[in-house]
PDB file of N, CA and C in Angstrom:
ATOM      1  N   UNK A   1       0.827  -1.187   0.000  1.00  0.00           N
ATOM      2  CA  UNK A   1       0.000   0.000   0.000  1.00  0.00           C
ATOM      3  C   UNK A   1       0.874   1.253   0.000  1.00  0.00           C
ATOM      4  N   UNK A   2       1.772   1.046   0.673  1.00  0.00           N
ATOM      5  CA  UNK A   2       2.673   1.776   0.663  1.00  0.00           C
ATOM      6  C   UNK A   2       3.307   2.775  -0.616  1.00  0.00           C
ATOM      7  N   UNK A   3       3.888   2.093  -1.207  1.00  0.00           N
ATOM      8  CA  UNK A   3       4.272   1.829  -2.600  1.00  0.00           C
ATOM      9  C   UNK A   3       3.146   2.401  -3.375  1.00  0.00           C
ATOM     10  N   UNK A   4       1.803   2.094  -3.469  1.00  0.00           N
ATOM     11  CA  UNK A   4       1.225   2.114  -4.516  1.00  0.00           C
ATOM     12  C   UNK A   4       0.569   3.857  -4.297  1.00  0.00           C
ATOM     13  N   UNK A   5       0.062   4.072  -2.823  1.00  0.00           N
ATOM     14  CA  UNK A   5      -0.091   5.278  -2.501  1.00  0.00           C
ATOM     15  C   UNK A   5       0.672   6.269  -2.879  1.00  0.00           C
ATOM     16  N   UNK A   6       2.010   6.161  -2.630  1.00  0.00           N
ATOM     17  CA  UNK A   6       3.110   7.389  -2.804  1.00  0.00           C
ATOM     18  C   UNK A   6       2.817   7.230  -4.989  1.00  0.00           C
ATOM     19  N   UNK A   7       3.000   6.034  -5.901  1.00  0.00           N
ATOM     20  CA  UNK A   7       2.348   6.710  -7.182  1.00  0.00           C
ATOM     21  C   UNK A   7       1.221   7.276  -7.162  1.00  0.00           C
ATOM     22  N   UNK A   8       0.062   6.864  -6.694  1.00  0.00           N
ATOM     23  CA  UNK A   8      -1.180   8.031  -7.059  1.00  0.00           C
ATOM     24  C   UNK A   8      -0.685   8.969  -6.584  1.00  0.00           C
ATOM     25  N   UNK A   9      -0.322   9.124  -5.469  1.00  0.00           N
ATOM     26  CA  UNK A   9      -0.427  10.529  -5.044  1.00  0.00           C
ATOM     27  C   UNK A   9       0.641  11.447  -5.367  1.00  0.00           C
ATOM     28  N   UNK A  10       1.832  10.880  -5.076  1.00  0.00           N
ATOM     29  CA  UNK A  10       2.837  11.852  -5.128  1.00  0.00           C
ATOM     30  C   UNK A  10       3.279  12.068  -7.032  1.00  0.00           C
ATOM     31  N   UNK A  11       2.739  10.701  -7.280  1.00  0.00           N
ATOM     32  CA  UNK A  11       3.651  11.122  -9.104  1.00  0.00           C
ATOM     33  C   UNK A  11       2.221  11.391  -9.703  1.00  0.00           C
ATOM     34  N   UNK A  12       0.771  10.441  -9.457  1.00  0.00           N
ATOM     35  CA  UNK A  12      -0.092  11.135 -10.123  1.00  0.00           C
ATOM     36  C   UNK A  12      -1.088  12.132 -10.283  1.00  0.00           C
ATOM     37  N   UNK A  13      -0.426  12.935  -8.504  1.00  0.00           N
ATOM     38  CA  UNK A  13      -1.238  13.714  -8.046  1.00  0.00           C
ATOM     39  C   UNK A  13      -2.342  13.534  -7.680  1.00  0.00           C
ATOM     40  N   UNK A  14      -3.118  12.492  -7.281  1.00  0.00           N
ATOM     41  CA  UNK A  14      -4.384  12.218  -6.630  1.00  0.00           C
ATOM     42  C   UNK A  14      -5.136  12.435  -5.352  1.00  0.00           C
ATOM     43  N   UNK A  15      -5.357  13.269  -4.622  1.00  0.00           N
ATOM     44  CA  UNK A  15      -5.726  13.648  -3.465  1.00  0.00           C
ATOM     45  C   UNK A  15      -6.884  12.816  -2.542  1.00  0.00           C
ATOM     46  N   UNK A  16      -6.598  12.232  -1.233  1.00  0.00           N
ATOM     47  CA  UNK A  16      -7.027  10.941  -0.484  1.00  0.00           C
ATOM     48  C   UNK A  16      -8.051  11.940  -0.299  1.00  0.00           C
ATOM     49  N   UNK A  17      -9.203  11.399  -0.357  1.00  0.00           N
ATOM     50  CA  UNK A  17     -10.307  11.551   0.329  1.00  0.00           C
ATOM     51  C   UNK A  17     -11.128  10.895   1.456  1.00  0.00           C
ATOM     52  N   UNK A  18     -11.091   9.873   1.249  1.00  0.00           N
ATOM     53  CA  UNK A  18     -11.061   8.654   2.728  1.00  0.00           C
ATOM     54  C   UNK A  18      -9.645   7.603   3.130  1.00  0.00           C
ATOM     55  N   UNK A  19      -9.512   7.508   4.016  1.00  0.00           N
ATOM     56  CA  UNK A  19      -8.590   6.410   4.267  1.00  0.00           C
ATOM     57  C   UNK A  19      -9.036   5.782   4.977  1.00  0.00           C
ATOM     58  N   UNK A  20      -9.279   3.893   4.879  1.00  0.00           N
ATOM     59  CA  UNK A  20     -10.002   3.098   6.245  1.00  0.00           C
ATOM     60  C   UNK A  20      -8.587   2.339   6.353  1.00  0.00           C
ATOM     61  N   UNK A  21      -7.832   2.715   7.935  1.00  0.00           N
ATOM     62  CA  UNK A  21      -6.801   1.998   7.930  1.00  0.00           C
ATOM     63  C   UNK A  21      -5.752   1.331   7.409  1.00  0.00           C
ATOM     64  N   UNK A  22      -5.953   2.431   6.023  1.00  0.00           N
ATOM     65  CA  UNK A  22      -4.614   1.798   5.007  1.00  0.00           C
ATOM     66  C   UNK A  22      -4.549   0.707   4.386  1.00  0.00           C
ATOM     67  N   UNK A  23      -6.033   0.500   4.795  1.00  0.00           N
ATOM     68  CA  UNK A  23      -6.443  -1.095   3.454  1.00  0.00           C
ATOM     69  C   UNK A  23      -7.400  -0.667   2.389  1.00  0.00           C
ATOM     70  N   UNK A  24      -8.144   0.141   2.275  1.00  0.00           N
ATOM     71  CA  UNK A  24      -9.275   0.959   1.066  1.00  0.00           C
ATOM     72  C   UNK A  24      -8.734   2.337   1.532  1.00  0.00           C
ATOM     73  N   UNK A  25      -8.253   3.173   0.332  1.00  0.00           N
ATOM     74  CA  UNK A  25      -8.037   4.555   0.384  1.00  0.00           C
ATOM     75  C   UNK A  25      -8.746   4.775  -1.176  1.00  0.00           C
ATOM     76  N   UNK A  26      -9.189   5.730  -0.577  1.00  0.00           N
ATOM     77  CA  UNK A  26     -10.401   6.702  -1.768  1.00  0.00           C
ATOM     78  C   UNK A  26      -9.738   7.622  -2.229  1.00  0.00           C
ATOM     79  N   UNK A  27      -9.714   8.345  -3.328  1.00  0.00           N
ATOM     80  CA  UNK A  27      -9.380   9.688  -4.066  1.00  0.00           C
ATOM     81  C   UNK A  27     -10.787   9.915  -4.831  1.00  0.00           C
ATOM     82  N   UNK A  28     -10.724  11.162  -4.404  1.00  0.00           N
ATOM     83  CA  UNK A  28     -11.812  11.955  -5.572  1.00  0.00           C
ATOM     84  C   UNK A  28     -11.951  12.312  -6.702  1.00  0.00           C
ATOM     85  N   UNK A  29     -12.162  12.341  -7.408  1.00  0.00           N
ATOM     86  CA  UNK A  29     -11.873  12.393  -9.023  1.00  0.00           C
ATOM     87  C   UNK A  29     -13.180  13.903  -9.514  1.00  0.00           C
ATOM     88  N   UNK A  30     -13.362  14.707  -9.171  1.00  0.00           N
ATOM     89  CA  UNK A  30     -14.855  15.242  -9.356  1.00  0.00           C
ATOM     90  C   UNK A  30     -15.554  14.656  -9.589  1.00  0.00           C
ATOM     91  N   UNK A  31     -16.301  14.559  -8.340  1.00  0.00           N
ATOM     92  CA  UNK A  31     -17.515  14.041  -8.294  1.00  0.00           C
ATOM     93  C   UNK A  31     -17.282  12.391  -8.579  1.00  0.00           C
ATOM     94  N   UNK A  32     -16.254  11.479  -9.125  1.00  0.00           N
ATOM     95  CA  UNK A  32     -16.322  10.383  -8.893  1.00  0.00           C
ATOM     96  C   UNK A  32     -15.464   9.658  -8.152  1.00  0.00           C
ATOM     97  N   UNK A  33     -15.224   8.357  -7.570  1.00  0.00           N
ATOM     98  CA  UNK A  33     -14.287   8.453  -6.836  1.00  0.00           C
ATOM     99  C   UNK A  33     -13.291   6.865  -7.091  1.00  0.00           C
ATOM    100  N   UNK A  34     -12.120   7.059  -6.850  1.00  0.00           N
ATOM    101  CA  UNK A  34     -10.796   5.763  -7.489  1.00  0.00           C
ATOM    102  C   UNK A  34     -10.596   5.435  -6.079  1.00  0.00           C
ATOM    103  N   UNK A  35     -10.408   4.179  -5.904  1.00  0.00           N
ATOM    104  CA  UNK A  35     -10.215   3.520  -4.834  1.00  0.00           C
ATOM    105  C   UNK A  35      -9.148   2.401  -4.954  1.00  0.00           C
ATOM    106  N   UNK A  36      -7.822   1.935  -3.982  1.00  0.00           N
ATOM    107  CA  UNK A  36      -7.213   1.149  -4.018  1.00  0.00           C
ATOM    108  C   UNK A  36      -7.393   0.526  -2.816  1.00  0.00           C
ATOM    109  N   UNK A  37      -6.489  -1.184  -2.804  1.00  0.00           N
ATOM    110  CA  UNK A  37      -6.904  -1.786  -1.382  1.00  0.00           C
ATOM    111  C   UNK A  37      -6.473  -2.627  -1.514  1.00  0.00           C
ATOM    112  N   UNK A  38      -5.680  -3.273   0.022  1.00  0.00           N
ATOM    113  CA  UNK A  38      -4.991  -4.057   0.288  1.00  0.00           C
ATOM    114  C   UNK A  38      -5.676  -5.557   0.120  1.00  0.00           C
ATOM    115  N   UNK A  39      -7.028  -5.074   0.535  1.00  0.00           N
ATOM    116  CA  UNK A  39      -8.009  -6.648   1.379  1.00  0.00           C
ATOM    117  C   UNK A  39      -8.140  -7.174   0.033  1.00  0.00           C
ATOM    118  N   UNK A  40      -7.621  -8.632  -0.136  1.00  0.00           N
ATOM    119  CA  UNK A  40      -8.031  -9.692  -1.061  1.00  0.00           C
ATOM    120  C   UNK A  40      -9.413  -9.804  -1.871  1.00  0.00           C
ATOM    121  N   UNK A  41      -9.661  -9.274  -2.934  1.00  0.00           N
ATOM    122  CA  UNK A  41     -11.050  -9.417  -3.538  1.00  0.00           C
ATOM    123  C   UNK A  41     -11.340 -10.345  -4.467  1.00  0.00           C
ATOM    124  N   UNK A  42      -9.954 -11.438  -4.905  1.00  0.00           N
ATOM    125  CA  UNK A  42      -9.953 -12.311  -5.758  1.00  0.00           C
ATOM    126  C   UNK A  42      -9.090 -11.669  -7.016  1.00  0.00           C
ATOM    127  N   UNK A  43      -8.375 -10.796  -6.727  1.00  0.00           N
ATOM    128  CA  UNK A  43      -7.437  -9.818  -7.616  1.00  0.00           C
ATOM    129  C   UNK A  43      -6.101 -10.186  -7.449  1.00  0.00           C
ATOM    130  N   UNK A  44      -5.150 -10.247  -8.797  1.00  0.00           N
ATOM    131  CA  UNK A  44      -3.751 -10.335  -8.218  1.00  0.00           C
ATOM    132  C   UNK A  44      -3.254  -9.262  -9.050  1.00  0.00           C
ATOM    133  N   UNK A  45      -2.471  -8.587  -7.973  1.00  0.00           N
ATOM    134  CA  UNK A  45      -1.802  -6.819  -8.888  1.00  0.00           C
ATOM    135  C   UNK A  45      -1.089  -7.272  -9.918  1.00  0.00           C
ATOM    136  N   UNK A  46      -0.793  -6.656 -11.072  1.00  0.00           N
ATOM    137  CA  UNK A  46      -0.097  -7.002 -12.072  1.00  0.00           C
ATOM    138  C   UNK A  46      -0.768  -7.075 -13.516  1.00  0.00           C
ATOM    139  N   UNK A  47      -0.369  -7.798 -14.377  1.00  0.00           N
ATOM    140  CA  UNK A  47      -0.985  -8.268 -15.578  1.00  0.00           C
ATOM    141  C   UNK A  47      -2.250  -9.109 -15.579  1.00  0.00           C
ATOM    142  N   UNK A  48      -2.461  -9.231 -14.486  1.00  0.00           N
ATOM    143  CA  UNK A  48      -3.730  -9.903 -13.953  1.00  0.00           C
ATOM    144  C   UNK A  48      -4.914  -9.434 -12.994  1.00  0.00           C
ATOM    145  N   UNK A  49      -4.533  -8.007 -13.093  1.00  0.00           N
ATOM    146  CA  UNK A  49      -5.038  -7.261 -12.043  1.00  0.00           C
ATOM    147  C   UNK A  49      -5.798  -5.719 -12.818  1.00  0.00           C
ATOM    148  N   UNK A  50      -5.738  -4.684 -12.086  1.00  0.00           N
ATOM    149  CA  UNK A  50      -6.408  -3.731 -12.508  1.00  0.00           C
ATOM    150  C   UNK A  50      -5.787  -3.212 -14.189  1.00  0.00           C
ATOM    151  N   UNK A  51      -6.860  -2.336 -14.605  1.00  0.00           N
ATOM    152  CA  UNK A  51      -6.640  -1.497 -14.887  1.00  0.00           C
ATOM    153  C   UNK A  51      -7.697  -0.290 -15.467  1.00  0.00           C
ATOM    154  N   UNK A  52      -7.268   0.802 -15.320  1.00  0.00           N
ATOM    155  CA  UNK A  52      -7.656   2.077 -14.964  1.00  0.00           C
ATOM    156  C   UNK A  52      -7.087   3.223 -16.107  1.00  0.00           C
ATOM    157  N   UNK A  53      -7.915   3.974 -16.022  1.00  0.00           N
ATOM    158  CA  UNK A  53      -8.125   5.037 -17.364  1.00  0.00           C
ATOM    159  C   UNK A  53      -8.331   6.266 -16.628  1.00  0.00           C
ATOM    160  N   UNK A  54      -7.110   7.413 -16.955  1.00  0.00           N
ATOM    161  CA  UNK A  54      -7.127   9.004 -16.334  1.00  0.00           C
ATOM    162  C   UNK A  54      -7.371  10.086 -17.118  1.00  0.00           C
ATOM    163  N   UNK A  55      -8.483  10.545 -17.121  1.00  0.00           N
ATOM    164  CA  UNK A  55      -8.389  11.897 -18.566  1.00  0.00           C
ATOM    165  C   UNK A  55      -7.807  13.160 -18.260  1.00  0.00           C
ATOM    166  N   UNK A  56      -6.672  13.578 -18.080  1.00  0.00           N
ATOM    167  CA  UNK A  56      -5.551  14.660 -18.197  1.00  0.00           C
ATOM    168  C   UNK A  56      -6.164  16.111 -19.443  1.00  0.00           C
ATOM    169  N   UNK A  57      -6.050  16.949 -18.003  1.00  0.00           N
ATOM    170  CA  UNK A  57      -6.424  18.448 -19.138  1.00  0.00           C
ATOM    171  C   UNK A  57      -5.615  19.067 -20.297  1.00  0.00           C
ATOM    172  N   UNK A  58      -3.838  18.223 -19.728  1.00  0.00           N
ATOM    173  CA  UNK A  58      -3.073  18.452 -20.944  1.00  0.00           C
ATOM    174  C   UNK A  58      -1.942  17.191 -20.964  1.00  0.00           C
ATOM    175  N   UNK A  59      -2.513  16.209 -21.805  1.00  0.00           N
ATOM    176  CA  UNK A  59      -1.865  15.206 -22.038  1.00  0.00           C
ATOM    177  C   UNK A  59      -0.049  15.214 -22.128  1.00  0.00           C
ATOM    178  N   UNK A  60       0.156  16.231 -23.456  1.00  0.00           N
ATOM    179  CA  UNK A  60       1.700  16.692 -23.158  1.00  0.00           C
ATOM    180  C   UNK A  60       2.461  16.758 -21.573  1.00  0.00           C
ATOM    181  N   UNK A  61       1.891  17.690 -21.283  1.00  0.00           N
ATOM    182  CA  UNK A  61       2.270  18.515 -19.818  1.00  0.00           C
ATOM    183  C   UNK A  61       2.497  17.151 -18.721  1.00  0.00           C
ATOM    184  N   UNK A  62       1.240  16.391 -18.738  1.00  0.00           N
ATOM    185  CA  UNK A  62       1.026  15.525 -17.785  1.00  0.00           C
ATOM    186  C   UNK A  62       2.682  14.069 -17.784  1.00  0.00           C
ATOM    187  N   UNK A  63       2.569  13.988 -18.994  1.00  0.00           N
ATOM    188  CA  UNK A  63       3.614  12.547 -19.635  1.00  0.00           C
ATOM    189  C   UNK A  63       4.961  13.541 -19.219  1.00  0.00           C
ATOM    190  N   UNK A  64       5.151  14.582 -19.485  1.00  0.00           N
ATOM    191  CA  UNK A  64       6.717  15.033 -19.540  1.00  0.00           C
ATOM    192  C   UNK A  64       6.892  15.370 -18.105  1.00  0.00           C
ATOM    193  N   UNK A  65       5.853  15.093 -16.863  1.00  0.00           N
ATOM    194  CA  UNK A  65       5.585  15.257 -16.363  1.00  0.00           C
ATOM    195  C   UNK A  65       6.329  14.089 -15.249  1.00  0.00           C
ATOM    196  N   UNK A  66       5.604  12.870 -15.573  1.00  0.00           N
ATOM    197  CA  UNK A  66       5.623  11.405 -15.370  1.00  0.00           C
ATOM    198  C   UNK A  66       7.075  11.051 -15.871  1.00  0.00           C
ATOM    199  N   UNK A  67       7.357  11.456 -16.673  1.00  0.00           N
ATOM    200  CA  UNK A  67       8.749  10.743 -17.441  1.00  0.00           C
ATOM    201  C   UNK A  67       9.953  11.378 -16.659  1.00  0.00           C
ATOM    202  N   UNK A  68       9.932  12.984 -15.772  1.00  0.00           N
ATOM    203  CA  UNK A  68      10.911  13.326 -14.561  1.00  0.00           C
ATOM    204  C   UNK A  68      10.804  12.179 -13.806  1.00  0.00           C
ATOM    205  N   UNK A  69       9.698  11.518 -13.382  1.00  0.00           N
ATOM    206  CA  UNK A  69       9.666  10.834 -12.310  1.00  0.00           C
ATOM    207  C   UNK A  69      10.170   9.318 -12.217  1.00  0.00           C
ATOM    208  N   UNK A  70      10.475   8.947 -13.985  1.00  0.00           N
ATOM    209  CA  UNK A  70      11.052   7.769 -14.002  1.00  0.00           C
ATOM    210  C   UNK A  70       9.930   7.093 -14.010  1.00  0.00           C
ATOM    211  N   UNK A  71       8.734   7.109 -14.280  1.00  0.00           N
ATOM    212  CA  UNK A  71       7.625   5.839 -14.250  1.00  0.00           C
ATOM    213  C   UNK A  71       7.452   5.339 -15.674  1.00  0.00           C
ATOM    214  N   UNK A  72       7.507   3.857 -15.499  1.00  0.00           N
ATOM    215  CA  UNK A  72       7.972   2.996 -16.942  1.00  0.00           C
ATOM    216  C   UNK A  72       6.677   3.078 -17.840  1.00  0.00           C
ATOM    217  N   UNK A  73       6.967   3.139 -18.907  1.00  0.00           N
ATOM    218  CA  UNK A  73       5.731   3.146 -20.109  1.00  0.00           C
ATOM    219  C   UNK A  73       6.017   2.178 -20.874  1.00  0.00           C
ATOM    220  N   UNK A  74       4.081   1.486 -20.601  1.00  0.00           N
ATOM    221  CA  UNK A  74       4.084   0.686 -21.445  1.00  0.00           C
ATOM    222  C   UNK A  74       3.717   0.478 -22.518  1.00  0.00           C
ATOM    223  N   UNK A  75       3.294   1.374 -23.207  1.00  0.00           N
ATOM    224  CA  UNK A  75       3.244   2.213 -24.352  1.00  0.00           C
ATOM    225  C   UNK A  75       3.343   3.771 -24.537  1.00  0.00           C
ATOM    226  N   UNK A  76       4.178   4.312 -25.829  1.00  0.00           N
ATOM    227  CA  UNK A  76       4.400   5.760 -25.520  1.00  0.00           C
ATOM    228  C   UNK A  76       2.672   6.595 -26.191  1.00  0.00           C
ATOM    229  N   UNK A  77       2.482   7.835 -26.239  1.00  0.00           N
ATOM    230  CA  UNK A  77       1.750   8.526 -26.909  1.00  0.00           C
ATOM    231  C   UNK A  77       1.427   8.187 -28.103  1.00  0.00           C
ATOM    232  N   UNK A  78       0.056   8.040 -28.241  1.00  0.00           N
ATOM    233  CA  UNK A  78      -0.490   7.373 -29.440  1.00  0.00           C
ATOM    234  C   UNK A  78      -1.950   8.208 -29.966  1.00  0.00           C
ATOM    235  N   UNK A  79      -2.279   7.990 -31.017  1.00  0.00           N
ATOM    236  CA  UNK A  79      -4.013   8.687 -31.393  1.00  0.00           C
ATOM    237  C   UNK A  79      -4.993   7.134 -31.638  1.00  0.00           C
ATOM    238  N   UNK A  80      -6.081   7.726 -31.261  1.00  0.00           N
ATOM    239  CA  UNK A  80      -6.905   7.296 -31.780  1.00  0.00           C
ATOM    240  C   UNK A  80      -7.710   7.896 -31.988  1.00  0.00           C
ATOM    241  N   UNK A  81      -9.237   7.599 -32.854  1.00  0.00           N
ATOM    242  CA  UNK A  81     -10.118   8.629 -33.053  1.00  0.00           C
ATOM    243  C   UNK A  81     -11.082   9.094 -32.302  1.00  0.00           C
ATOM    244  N   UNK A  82     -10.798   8.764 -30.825  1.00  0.00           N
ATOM    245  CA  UNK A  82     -11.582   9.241 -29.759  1.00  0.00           C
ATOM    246  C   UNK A  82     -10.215  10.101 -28.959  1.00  0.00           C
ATOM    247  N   UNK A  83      -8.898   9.979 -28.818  1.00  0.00           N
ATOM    248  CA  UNK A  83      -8.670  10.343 -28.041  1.00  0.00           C
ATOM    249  C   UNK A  83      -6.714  10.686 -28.187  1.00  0.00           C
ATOM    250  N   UNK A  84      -6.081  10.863 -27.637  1.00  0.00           N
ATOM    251  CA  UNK A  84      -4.927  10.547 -27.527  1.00  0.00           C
ATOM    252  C   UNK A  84      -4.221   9.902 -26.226  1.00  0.00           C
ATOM    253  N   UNK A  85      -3.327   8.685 -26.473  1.00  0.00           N
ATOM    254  CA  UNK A  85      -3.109   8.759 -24.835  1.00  0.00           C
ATOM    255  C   UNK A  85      -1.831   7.759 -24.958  1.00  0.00           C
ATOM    256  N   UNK A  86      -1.157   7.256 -23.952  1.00  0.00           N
ATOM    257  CA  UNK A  86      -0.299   6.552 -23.028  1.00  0.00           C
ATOM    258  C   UNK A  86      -0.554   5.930 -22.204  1.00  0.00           C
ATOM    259  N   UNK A  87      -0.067   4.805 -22.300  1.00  0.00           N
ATOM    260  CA  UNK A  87      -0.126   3.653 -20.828  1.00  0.00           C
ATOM    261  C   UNK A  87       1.045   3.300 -19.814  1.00  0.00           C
ATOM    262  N   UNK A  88       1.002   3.667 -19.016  1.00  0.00           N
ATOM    263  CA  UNK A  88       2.316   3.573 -18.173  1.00  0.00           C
ATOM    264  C   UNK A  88       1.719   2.104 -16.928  1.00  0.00           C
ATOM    265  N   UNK A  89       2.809   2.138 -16.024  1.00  0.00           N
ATOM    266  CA  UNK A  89       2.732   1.072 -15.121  1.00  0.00           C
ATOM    267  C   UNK A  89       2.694   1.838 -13.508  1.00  0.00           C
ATOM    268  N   UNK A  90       1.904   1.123 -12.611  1.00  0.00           N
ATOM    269  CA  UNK A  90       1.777   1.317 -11.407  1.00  0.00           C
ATOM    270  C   UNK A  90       2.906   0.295 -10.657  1.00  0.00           C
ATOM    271  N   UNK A  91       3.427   0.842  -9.270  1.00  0.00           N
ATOM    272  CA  UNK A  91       4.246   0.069  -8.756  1.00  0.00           C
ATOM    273  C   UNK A  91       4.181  -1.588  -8.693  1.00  0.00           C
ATOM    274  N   UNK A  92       2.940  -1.707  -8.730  1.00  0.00           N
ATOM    275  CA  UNK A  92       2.406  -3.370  -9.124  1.00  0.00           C
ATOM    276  C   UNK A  92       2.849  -3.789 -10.214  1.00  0.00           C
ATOM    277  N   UNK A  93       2.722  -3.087 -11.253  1.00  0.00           N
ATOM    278  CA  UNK A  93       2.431  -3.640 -12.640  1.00  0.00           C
ATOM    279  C   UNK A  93       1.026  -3.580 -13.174  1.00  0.00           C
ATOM    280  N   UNK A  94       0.067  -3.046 -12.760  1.00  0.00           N
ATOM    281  CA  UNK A  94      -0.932  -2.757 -12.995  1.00  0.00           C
ATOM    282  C   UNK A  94      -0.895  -1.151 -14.379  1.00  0.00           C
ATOM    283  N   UNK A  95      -1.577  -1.632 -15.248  1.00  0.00           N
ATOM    284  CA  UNK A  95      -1.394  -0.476 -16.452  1.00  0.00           C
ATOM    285  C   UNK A  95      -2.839   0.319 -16.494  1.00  0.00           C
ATOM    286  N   UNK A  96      -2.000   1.513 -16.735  1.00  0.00           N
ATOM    287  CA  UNK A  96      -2.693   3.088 -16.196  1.00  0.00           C
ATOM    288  C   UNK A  96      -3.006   3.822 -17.468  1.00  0.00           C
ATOM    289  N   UNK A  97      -4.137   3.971 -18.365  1.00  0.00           N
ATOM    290  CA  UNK A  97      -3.818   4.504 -19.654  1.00  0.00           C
ATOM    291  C   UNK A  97      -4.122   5.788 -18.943  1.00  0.00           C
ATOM    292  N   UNK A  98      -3.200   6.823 -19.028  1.00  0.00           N
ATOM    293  CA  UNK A  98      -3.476   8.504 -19.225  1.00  0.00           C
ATOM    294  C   UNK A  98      -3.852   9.069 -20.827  1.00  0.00           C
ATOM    295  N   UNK A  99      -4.825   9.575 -20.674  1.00  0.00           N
ATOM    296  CA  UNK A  99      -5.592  10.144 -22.045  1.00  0.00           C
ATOM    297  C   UNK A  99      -6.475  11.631 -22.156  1.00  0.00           C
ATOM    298  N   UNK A 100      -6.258  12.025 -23.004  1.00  0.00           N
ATOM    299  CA  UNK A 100      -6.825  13.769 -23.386  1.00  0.00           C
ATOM    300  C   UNK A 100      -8.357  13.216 -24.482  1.00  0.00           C
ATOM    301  N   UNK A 101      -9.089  12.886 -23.866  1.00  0.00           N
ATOM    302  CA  UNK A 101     -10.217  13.547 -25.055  1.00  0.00           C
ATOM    303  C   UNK A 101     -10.061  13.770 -26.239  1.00  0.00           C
ATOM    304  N   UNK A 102     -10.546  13.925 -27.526  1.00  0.00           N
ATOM    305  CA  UNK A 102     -10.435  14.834 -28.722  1.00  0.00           C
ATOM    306  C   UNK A 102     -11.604  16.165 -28.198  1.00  0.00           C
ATOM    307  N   UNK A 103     -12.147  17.545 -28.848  1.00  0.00           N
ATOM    308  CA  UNK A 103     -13.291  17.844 -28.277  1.00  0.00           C
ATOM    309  C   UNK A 103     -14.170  17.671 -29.342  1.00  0.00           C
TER     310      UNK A 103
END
C-alpha cells in the first residue's frame, strides 16, 4: 500500500479523500471516486489485475511530467479517433492509460 499510494499521489497527483486503515483509500476524481486496497477481492496486482483510465487536461504537460519521475511506459503517446493517450505502469504492474479527449 505503501508503494502504490506514494504513485497516485505523489507522481499522479491524486488527493485521499477517505482512508479506512490503510487497506481501502479513496481519491476523488470530481464528483467520482478511485479507490485502491490491500483486502483480497480475488485480484492479483499485475498483468492480472487492474486497470484504470485518467483523462488529463493536458496530455503533453502531464507525460513530460511522469517521465521526470522515471515511471515505466508501457506504451508511448499514441491517437486514436476518440482520443490521444499513453499507458504507463503502477508500482504493481498494474497499467494506467493517461488520455486527453479529442473535443
Amino acid at each position: 500500500m505503501e508503494l502504490a499510494r506514494a504513485f497516485y499521489e505523489h507522481v499522479l497527483g491524486l488527493h485521499v479523500s477517505h482512508n479506512y486503515h490503510d487497506v481501502w483509500v479513496e481519491y476523488d476524481l470530481s464528483g467520482s471516486t478511485f479507490a485502491i486496497t490491500t483486502t483480497d477481492m480475488g485480484h492479483t496486482p499485475g498483468a492480472k489485475g487492474a486497470m484504470a483510465a485518467f483523462d488529463v487536461s493536458d496530455l503533453d504537460a502531464f507525460i513530460h511530467k511522469i517521465r521526470e519521475r522515471a515511471v515505466p511506459f508501457v506504451t508511448e503517446i499514441f491517437d486514436t479517433p476518440v482520443c490521444r493517450m499513453a499507458v504507463i505502469e503502477d508500482p504493481d504492474g498494474n497499467h494506467i492509460t493517461i488520455h486527453k479527449r479529442r473535443a
